[in-house]
Protein backbone atom coordinates (compact mmCIF):
# COMPACT_ATOMS: atom_id res chain seq x y z
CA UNK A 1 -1.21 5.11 4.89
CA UNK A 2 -4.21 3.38 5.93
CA UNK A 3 -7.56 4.68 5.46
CA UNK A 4 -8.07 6.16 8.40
CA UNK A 5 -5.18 8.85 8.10
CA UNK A 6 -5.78 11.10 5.14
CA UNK A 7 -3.53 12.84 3.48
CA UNK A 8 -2.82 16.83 5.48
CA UNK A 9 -0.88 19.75 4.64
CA UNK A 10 0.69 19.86 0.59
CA UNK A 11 0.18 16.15 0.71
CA UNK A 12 -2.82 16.98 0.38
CA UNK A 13 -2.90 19.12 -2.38
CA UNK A 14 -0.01 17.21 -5.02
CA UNK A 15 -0.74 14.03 -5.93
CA UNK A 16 1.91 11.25 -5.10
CA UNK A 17 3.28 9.55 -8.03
CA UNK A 18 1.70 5.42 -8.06
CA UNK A 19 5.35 4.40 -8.52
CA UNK A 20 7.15 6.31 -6.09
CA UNK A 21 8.72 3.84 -3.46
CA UNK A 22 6.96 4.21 0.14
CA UNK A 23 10.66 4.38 1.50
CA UNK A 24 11.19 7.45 -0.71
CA UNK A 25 13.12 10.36 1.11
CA UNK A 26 11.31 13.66 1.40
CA UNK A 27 12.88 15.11 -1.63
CA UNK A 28 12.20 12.32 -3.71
CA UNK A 29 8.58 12.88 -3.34
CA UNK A 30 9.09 16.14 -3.87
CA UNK A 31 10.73 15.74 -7.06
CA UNK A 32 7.79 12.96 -7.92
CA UNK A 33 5.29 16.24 -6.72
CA UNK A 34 6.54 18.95 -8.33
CA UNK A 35 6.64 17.19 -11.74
CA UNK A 36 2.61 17.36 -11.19
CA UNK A 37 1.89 20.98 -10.82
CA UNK A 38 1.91 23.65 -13.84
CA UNK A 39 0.88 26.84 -12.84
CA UNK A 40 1.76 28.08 -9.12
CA UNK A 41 2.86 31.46 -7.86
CA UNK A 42 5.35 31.69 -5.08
CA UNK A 43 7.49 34.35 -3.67
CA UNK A 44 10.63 34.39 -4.68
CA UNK A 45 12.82 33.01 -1.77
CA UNK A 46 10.54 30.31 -2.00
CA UNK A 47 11.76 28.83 -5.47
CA UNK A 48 15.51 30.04 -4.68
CA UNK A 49 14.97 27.57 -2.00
CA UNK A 50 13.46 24.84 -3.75
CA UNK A 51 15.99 24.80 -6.22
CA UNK A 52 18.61 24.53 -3.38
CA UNK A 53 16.72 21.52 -1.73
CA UNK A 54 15.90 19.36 -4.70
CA UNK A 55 20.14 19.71 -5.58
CA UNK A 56 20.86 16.66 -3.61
CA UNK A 57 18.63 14.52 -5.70
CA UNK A 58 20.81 15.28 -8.99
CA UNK A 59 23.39 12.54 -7.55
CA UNK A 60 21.21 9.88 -6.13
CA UNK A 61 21.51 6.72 -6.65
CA UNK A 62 18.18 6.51 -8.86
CA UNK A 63 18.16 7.39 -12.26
CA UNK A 64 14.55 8.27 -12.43
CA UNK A 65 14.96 10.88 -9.65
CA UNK A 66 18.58 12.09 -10.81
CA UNK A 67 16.32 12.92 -14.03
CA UNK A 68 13.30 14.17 -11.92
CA UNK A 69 15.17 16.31 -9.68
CA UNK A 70 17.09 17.78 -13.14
CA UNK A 71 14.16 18.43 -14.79
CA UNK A 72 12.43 20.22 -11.18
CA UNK A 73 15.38 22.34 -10.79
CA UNK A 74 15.21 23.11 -14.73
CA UNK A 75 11.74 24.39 -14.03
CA UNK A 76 12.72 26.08 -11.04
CA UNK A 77 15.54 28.34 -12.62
CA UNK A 78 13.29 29.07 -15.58
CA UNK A 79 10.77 30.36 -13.38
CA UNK A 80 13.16 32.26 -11.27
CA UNK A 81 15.28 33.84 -14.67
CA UNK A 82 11.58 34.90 -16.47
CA UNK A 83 10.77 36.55 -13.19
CA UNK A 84 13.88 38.41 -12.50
């Protein structure tokens, strides 16, 4: 990103981790993202679906995201159990 183009959208509002690759697939970064927030409040379908997108990262190739993505989905299902 050069300085000119700023960040737009939820870029914007989650901070990318330093080390995350810049050849990092969308839900890598979102695995590196979501580890950032703490409090948020979503509908429902919303985290069902989260938890259904950041599945693929559970096998990459990348230990750091296999554990990200684990620990993301952890979160995810914990939110979506104490709400149901």
């Amino acid at each position: 990103m050069t300085g000119s183009q700023l960040p737009r959208g939820i870029t914007a509002l989650i901070p990318s981790a330093p080390s995350a690759p810049i050849t990092a697939t969308p839900g890598e970064r979102a695995a590196s993202q979501l580890l950032h927030l703490r409090t948020v409040e979503v509908p429902l379908p919303l985290l069902a679906a989260a938890v259904e997108l950041i599945a693929p990262q559970l096998e990459s190739g990348d230990p750091v995201t296999r554990e990200a993505a684990a620990d993301v989905r952890a979160r995810l299902l914990a939110a979506l159990d104490s709400a149901g």
